[in-house]
PDB file of N, CA and C in Angstrom:
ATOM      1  N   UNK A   1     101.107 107.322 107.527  1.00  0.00           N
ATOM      2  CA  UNK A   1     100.520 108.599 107.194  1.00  0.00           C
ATOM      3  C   UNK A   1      99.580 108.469 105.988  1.00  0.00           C
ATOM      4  N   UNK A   2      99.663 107.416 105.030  1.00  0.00           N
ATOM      5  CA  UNK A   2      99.008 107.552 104.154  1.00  0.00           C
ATOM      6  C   UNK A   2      97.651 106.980 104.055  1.00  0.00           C
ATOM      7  N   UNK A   3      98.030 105.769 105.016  1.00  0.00           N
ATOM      8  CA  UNK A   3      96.439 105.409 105.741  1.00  0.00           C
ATOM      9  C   UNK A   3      95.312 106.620 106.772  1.00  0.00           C
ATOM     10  N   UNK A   4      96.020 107.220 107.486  1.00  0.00           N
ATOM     11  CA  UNK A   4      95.406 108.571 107.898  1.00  0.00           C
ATOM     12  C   UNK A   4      95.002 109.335 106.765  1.00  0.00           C
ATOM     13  N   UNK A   5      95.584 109.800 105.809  1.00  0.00           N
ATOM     14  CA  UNK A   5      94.974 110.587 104.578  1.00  0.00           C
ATOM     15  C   UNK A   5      93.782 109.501 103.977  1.00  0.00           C
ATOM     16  N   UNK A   6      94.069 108.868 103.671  1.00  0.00           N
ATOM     17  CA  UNK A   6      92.770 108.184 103.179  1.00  0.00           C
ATOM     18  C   UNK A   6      91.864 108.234 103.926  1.00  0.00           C
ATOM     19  N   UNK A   7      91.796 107.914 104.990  1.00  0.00           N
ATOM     20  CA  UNK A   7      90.678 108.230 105.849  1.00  0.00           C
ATOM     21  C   UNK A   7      90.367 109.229 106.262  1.00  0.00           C
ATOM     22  N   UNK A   8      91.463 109.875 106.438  1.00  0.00           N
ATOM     23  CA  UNK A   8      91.285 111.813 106.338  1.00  0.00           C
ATOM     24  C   UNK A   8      89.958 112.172 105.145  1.00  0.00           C
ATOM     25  N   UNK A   9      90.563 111.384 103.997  1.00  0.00           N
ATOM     26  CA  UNK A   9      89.621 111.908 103.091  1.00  0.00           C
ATOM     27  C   UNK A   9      88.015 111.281 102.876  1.00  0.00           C
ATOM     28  N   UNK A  10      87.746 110.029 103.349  1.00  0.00           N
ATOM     29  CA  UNK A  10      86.347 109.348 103.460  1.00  0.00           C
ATOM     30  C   UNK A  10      86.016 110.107 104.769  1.00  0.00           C
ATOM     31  N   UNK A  11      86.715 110.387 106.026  1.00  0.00           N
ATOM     32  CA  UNK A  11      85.620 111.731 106.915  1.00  0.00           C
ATOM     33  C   UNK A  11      85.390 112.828 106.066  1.00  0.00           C
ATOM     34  N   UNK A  12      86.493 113.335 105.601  1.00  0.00           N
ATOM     35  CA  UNK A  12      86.127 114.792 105.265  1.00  0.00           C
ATOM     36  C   UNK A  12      84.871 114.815 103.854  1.00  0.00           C
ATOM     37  N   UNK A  13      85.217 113.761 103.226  1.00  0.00           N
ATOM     38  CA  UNK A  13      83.769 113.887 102.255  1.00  0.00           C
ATOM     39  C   UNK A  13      82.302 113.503 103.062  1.00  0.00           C
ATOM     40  N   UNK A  14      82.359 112.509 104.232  1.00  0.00           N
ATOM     41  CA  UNK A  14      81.175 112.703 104.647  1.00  0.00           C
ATOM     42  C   UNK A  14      80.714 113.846 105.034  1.00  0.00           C
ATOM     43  N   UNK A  15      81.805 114.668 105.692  1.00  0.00           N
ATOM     44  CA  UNK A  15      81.982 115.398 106.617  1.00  0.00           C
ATOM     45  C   UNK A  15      80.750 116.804 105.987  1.00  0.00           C
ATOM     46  N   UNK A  16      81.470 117.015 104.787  1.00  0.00           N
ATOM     47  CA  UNK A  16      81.377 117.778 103.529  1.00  0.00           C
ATOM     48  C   UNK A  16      80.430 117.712 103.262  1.00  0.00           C
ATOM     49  N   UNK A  17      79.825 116.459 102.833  1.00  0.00           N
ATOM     50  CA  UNK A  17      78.253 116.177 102.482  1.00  0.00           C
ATOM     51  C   UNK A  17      77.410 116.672 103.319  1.00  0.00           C
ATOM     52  N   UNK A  18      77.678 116.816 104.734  1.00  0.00           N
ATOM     53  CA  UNK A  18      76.777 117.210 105.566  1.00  0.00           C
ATOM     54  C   UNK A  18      76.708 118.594 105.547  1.00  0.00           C
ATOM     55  N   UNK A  19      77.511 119.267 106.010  1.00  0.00           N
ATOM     56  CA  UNK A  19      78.119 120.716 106.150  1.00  0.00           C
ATOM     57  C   UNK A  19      77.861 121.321 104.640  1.00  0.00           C
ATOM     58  N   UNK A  20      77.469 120.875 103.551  1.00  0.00           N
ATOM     59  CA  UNK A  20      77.254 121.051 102.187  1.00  0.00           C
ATOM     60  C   UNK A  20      75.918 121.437 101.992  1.00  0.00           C
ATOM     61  N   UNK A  21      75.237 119.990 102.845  1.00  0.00           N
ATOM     62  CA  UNK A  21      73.419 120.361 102.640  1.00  0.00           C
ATOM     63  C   UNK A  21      72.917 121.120 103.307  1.00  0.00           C
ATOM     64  N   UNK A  22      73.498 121.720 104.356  1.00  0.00           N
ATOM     65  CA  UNK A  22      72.779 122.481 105.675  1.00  0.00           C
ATOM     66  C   UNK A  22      73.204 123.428 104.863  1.00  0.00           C
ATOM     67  N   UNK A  23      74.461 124.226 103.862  1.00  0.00           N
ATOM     68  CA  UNK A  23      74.492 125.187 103.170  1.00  0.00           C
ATOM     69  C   UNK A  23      73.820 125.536 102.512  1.00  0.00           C
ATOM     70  N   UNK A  24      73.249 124.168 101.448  1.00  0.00           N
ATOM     71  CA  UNK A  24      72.414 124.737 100.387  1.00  0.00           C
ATOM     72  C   UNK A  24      71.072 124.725 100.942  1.00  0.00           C
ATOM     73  N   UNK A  25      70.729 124.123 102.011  1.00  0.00           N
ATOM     74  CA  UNK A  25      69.273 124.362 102.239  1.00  0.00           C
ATOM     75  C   UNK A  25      69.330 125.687 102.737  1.00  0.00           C
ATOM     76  N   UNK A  26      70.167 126.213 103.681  1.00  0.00           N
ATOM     77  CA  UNK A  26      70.070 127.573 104.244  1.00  0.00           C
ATOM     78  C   UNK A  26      70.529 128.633 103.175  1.00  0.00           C
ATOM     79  N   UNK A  27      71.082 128.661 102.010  1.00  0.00           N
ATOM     80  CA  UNK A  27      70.738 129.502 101.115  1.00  0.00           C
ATOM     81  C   UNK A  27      69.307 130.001 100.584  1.00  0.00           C
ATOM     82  N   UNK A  28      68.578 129.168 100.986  1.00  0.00           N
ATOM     83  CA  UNK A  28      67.100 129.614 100.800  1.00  0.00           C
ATOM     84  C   UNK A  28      66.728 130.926 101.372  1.00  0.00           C
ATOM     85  N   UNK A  29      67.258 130.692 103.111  1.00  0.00           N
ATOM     86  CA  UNK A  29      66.907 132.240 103.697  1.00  0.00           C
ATOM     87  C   UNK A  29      67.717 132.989 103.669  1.00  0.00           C
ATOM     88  N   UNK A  30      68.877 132.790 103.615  1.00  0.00           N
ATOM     89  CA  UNK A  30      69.650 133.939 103.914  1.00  0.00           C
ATOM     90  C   UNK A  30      71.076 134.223 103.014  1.00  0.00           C
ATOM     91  N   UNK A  31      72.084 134.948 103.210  1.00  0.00           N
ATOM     92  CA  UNK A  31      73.634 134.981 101.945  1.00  0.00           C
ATOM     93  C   UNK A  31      73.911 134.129 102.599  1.00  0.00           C
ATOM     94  N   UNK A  32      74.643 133.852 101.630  1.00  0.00           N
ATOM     95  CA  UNK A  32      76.199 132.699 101.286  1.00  0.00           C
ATOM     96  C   UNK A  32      77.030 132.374 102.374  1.00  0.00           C
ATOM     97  N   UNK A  33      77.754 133.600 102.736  1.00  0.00           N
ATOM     98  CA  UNK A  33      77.873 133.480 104.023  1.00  0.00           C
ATOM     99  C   UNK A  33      78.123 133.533 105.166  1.00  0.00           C
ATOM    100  N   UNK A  34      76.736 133.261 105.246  1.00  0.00           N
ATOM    101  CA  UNK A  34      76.061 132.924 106.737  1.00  0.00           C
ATOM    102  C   UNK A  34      75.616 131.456 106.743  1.00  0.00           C
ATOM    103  N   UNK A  35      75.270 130.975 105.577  1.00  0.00           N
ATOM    104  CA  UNK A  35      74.993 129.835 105.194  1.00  0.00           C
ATOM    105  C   UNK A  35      76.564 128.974 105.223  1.00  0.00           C
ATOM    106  N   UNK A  36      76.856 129.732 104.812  1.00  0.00           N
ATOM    107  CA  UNK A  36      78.433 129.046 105.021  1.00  0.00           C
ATOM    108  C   UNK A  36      79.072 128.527 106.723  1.00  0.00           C
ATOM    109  N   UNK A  37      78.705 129.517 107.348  1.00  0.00           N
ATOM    110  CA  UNK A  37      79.148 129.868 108.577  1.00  0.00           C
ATOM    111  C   UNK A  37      78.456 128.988 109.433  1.00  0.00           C
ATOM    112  N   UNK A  38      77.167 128.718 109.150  1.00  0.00           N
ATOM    113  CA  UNK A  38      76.283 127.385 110.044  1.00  0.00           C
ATOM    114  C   UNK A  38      76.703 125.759 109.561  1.00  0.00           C
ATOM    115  N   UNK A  39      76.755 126.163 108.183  1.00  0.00           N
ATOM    116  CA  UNK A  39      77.024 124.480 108.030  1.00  0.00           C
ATOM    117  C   UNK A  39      78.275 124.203 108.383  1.00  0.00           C
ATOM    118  N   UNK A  40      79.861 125.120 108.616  1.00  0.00           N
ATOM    119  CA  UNK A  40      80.523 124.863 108.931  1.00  0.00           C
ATOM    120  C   UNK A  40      81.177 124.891 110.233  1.00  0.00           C
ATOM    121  N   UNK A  41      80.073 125.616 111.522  1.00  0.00           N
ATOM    122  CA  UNK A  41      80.436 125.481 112.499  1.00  0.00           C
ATOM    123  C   UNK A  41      80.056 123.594 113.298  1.00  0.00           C
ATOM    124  N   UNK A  42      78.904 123.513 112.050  1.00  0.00           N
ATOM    125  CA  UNK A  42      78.064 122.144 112.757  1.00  0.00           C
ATOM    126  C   UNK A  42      79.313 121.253 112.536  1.00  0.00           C
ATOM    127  N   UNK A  43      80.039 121.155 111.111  1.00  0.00           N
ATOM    128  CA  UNK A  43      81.172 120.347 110.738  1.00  0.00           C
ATOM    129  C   UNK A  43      82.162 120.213 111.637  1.00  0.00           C
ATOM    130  N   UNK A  44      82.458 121.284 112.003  1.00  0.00           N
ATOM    131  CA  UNK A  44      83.850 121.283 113.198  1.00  0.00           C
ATOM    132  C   UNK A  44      83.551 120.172 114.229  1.00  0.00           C
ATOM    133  N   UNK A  45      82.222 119.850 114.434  1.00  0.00           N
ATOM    134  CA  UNK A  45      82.130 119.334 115.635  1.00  0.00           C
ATOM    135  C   UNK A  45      81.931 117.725 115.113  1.00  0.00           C
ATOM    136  N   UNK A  46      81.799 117.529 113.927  1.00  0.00           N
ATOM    137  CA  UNK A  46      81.758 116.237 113.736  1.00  0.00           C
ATOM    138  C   UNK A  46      82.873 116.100 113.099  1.00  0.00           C
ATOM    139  N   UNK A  47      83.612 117.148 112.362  1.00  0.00           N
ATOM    140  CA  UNK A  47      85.203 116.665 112.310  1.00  0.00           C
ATOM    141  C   UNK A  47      85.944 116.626 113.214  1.00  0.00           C
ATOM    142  N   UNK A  48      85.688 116.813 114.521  1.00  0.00           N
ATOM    143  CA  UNK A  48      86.529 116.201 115.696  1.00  0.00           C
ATOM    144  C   UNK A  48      86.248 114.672 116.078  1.00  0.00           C
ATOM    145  N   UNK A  49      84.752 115.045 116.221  1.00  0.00           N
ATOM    146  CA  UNK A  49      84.276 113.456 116.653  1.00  0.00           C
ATOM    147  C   UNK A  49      85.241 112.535 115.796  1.00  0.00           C
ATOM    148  N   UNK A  50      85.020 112.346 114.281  1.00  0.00           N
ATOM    149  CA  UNK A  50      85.376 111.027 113.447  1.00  0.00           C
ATOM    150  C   UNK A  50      86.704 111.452 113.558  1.00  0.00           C
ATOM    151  N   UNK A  51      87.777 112.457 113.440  1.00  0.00           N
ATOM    152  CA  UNK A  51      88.808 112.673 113.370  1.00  0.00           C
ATOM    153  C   UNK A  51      89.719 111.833 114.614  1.00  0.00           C
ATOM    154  N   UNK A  52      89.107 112.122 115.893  1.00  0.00           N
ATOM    155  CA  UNK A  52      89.623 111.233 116.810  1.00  0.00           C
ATOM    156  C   UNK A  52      89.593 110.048 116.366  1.00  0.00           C
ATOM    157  N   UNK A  53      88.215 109.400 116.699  1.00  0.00           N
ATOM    158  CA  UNK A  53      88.046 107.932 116.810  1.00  0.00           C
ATOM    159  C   UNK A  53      88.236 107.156 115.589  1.00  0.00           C
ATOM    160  N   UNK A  54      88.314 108.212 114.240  1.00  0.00           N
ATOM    161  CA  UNK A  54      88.365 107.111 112.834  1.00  0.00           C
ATOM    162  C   UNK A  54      89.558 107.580 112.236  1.00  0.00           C
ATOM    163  N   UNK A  55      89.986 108.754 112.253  1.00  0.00           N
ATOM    164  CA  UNK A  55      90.917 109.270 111.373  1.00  0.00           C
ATOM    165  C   UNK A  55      92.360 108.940 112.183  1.00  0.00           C
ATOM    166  N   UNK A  56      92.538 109.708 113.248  1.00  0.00           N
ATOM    167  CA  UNK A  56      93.928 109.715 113.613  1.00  0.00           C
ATOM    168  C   UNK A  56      94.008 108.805 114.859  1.00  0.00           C
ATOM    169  N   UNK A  57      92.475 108.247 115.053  1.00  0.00           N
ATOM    170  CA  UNK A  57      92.913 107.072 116.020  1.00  0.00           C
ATOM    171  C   UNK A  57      93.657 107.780 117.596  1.00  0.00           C
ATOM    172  N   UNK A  58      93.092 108.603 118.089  1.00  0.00           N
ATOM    173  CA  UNK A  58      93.690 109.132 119.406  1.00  0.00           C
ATOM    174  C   UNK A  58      92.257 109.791 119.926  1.00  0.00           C
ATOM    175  N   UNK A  59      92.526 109.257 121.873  1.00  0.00           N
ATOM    176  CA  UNK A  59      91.543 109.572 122.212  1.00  0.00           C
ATOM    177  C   UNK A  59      91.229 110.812 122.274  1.00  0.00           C
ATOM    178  N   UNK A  60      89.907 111.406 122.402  1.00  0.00           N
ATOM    179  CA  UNK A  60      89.662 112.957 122.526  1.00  0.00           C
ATOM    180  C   UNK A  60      90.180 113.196 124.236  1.00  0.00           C
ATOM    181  N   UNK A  61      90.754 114.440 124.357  1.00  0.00           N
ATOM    182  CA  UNK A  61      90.992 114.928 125.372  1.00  0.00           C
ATOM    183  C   UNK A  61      90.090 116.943 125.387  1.00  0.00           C
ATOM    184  N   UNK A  62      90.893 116.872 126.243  1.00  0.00           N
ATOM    185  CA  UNK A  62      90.360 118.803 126.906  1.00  0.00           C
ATOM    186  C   UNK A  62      91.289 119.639 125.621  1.00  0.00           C
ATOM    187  N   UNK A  63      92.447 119.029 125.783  1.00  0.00           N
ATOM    188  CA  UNK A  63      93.770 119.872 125.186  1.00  0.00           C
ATOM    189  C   UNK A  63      93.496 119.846 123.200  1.00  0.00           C
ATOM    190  N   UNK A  64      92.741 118.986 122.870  1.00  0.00           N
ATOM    191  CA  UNK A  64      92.897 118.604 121.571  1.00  0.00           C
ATOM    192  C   UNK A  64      91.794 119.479 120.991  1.00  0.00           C
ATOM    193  N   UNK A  65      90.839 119.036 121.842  1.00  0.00           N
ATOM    194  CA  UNK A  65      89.205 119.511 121.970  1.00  0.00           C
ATOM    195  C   UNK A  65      89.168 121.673 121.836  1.00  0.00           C
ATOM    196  N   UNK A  66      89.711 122.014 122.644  1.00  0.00           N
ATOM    197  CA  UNK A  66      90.225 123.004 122.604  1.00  0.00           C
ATOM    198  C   UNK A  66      90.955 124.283 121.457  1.00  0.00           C
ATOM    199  N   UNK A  67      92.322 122.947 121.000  1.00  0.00           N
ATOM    200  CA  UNK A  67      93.070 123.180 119.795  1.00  0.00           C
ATOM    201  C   UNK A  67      92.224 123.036 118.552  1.00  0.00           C
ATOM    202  N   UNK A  68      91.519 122.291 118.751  1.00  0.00           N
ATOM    203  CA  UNK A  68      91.343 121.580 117.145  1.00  0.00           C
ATOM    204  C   UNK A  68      90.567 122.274 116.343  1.00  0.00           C
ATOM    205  N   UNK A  69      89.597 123.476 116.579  1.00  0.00           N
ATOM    206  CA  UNK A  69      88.442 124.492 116.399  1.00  0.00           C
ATOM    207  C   UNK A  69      89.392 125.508 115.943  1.00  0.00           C
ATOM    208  N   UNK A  70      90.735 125.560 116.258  1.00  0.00           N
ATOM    209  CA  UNK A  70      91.728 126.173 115.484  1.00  0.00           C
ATOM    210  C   UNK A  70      92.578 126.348 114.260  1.00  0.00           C
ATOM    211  N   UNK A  71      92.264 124.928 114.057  1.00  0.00           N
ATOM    212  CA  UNK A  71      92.575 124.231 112.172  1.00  0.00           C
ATOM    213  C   UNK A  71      91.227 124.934 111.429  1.00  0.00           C
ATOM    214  N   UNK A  72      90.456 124.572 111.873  1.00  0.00           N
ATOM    215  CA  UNK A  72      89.560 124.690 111.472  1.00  0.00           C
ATOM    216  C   UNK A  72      88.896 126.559 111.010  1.00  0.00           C
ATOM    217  N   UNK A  73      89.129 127.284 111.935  1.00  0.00           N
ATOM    218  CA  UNK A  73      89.217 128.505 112.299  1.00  0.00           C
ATOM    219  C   UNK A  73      89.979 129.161 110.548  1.00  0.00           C
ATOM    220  N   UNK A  74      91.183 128.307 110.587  1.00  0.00           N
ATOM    221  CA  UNK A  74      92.405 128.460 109.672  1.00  0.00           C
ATOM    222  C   UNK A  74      91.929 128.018 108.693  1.00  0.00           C
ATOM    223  N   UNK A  75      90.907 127.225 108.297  1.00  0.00           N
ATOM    224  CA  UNK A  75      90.810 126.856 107.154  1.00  0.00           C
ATOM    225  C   UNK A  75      89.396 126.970 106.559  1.00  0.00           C
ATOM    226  N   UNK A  76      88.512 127.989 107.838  1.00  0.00           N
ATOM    227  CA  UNK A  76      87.608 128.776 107.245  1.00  0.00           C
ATOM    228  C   UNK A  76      87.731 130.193 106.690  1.00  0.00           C
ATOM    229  N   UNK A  77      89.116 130.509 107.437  1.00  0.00           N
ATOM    230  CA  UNK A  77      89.285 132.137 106.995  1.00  0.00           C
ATOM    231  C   UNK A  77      89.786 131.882 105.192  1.00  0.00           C
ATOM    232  N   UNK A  78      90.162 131.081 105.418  1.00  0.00           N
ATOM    233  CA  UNK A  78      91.038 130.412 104.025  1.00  0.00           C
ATOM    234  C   UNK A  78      89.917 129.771 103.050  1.00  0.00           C
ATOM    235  N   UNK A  79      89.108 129.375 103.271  1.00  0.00           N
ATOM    236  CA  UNK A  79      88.021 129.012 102.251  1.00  0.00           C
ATOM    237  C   UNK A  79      86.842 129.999 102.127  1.00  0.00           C
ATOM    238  N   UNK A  80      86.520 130.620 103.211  1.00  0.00           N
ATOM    239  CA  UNK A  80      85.701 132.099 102.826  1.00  0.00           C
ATOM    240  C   UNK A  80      86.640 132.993 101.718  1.00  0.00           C
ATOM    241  N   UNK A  81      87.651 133.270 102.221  1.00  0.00           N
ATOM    242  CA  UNK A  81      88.298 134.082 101.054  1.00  0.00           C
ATOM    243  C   UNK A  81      87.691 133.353  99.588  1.00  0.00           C
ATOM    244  N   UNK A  82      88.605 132.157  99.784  1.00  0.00           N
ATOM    245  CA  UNK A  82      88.637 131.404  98.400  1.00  0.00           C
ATOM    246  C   UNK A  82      86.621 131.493  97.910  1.00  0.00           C
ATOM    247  N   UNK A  83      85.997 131.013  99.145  1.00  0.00           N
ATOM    248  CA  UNK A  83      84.555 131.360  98.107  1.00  0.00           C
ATOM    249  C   UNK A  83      84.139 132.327  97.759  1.00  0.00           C
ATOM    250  N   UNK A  84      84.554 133.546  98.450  1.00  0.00           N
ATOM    251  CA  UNK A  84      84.327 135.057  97.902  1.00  0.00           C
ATOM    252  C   UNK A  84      84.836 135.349  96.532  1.00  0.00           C
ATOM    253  N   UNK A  85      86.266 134.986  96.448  1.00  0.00           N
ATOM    254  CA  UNK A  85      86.662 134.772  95.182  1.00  0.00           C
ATOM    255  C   UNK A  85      86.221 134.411  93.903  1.00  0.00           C
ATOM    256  N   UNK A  86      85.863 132.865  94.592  1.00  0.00           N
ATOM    257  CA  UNK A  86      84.738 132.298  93.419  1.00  0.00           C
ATOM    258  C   UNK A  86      83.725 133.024  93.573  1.00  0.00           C
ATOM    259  N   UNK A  87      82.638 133.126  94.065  1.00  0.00           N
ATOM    260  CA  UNK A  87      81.591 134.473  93.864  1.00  0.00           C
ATOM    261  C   UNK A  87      81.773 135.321  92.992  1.00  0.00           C
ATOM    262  N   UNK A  88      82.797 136.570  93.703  1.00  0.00           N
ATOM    263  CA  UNK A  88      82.527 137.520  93.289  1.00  0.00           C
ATOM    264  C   UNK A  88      83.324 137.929  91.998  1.00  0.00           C
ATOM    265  N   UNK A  89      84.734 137.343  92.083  1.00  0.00           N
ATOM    266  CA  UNK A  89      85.615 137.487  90.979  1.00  0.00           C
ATOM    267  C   UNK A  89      85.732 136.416  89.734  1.00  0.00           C
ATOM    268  N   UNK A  90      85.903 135.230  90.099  1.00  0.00           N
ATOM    269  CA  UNK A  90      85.288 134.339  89.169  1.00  0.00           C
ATOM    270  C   UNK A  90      84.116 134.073  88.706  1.00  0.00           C
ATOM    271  N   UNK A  91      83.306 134.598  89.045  1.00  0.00           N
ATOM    272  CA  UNK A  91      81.610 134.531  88.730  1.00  0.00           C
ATOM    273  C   UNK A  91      81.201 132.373  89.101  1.00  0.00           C
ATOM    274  N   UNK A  92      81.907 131.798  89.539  1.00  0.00           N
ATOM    275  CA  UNK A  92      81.789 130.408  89.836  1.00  0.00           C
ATOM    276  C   UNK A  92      79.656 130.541  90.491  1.00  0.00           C
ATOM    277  N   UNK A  93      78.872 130.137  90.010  1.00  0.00           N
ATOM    278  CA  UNK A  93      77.743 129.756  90.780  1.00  0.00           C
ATOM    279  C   UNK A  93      78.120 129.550  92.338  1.00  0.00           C
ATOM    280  N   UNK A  94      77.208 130.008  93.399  1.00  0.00           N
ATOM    281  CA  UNK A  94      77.638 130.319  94.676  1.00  0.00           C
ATOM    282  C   UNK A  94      76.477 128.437  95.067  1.00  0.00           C
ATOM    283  N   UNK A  95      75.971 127.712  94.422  1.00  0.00           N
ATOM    284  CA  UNK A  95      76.029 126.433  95.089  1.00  0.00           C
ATOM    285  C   UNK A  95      77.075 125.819  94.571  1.00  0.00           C
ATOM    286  N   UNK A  96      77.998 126.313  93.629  1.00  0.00           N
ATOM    287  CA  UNK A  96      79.666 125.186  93.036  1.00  0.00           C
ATOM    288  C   UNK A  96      80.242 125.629  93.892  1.00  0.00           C
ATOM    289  N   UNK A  97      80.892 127.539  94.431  1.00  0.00           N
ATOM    290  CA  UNK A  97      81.759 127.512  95.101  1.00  0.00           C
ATOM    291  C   UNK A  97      81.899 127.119  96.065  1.00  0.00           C
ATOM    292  N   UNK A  98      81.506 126.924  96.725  1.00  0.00           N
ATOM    293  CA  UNK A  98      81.825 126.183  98.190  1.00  0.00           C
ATOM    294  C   UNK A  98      83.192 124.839  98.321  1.00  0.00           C
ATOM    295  N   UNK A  99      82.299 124.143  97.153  1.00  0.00           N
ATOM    296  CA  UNK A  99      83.409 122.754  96.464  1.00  0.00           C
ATOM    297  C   UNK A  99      84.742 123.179  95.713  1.00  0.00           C
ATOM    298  N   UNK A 100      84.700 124.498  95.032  1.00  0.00           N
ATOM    299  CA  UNK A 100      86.144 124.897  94.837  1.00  0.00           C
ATOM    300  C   UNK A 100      87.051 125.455  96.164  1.00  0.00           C
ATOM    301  N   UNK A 101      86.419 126.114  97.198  1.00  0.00           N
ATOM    302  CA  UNK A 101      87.208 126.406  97.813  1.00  0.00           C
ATOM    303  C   UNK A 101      87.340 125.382  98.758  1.00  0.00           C
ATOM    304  N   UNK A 102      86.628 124.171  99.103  1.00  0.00           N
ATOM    305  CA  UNK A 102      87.090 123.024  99.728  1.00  0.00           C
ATOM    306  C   UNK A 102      87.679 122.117  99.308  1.00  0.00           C
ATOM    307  N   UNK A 103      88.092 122.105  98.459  1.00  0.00           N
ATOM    308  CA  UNK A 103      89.237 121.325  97.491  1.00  0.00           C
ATOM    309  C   UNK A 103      90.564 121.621  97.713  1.00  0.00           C
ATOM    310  N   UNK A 104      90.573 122.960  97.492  1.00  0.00           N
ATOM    311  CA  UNK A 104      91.817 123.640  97.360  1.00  0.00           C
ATOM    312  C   UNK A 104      92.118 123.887  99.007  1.00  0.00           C
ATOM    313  N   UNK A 105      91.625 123.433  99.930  1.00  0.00           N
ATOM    314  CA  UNK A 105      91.789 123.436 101.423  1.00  0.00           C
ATOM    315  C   UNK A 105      92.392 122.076 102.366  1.00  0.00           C
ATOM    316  N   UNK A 106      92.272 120.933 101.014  1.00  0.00           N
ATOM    317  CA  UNK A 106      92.286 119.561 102.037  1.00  0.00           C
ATOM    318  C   UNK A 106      93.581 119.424 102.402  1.00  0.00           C
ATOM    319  N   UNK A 107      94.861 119.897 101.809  1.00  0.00           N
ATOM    320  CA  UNK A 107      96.115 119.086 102.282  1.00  0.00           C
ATOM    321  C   UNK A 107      96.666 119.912 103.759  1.00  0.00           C
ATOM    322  N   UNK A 108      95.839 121.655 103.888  1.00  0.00           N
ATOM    323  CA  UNK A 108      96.768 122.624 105.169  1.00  0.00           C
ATOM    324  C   UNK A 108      95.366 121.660 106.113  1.00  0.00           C
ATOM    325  N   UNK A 109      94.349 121.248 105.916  1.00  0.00           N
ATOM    326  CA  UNK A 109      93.571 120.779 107.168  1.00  0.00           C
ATOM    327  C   UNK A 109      94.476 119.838 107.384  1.00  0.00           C
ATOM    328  N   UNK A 110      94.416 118.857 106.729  1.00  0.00           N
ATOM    329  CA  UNK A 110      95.162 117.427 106.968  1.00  0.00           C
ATOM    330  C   UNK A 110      96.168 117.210 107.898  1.00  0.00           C
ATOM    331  N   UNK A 111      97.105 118.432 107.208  1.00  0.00           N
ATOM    332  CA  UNK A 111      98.103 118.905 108.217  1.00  0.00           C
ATOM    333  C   UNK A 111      98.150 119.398 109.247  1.00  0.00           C
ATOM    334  N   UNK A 112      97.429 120.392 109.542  1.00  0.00           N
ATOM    335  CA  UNK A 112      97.009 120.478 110.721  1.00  0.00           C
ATOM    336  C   UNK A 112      96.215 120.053 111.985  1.00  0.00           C
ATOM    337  N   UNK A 113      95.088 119.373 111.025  1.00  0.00           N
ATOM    338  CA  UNK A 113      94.578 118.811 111.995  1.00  0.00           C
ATOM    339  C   UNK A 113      95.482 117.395 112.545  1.00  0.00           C
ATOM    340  N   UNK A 114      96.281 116.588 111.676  1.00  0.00           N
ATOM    341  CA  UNK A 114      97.412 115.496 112.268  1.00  0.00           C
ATOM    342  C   UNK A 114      98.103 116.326 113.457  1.00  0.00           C
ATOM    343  N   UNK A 115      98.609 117.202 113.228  1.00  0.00           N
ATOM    344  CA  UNK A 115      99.689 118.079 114.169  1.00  0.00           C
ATOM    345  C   UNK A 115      98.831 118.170 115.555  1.00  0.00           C
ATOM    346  N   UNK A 116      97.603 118.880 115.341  1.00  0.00           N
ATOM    347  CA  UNK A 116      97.165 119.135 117.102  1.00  0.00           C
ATOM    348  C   UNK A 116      96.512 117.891 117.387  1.00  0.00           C
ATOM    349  N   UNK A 117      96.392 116.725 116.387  1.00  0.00           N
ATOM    350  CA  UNK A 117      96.052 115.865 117.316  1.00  0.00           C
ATOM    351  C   UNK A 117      97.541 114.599 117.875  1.00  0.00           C
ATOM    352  N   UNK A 118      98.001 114.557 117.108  1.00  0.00           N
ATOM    353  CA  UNK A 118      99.175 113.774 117.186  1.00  0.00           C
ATOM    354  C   UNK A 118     100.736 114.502 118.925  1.00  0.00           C
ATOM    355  N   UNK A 119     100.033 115.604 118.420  1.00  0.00           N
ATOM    356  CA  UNK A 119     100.990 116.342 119.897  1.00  0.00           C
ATOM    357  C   UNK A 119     100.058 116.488 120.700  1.00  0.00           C
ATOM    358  N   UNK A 120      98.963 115.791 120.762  1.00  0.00           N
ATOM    359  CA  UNK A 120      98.369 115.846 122.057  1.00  0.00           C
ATOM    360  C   UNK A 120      97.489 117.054 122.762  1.00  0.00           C
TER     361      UNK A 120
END
């Protein structure tokens, strides 16, 4: 398990980096987020890709493929809160929050995403 977290965590920072820049470039046109909401739908789909084949090492199926947009689901409702938070109540700069509320998100993904992929 602890080799999966490590690598849990070199996807999810690439992952991040990506889903990060498509945020801050799309803050140009439009709120937070919505900007939020594009760079992190693009992520879901490349945190499945590497999640299979690099992270948890199991092939992609229908059943996983399906589930797995559901961690994810869970841990956008959970980091929108948390960046609204930072926004609006912490006054955090809205290009930092994003990185506070994805911090404070990595160990329920981890977990979850092991669970729907590990049961198949």
């Amino acid at each position: 398990m602890a080799g999966e977290f490590l690598r849990f965590l070199v996807m999810g920072g690439s992952n991040t980096v990506v889903a990060y820049a498509i945020y801050l470039l799309l803050l140009q046109w439009m709120r937070y987020e919505i900007a939020y909401s594009v760079g992190y739908a693009v992520g879901i789909v490349m945190a499945y890709v590497l999640s299979t084949a690099f992270v948890f090492r199991k092939p992609m199926s229908t059943r996983s493929a399906l589930r797995f947009p559901l961690v994810y689901l869970a841990q956008f409702l959970i980091s929108l809160g948390l960046l609204r938070l930072a926004v609006e109540v912490i006054h955090i700069p809205q290009w930092l929050a994003l990185g506070f509320a994805v911090v404070l998100t990595i160990p329920v993904t981890f977990l979850l995403s092991r669970w729907v992929l590990h049961s198949g």
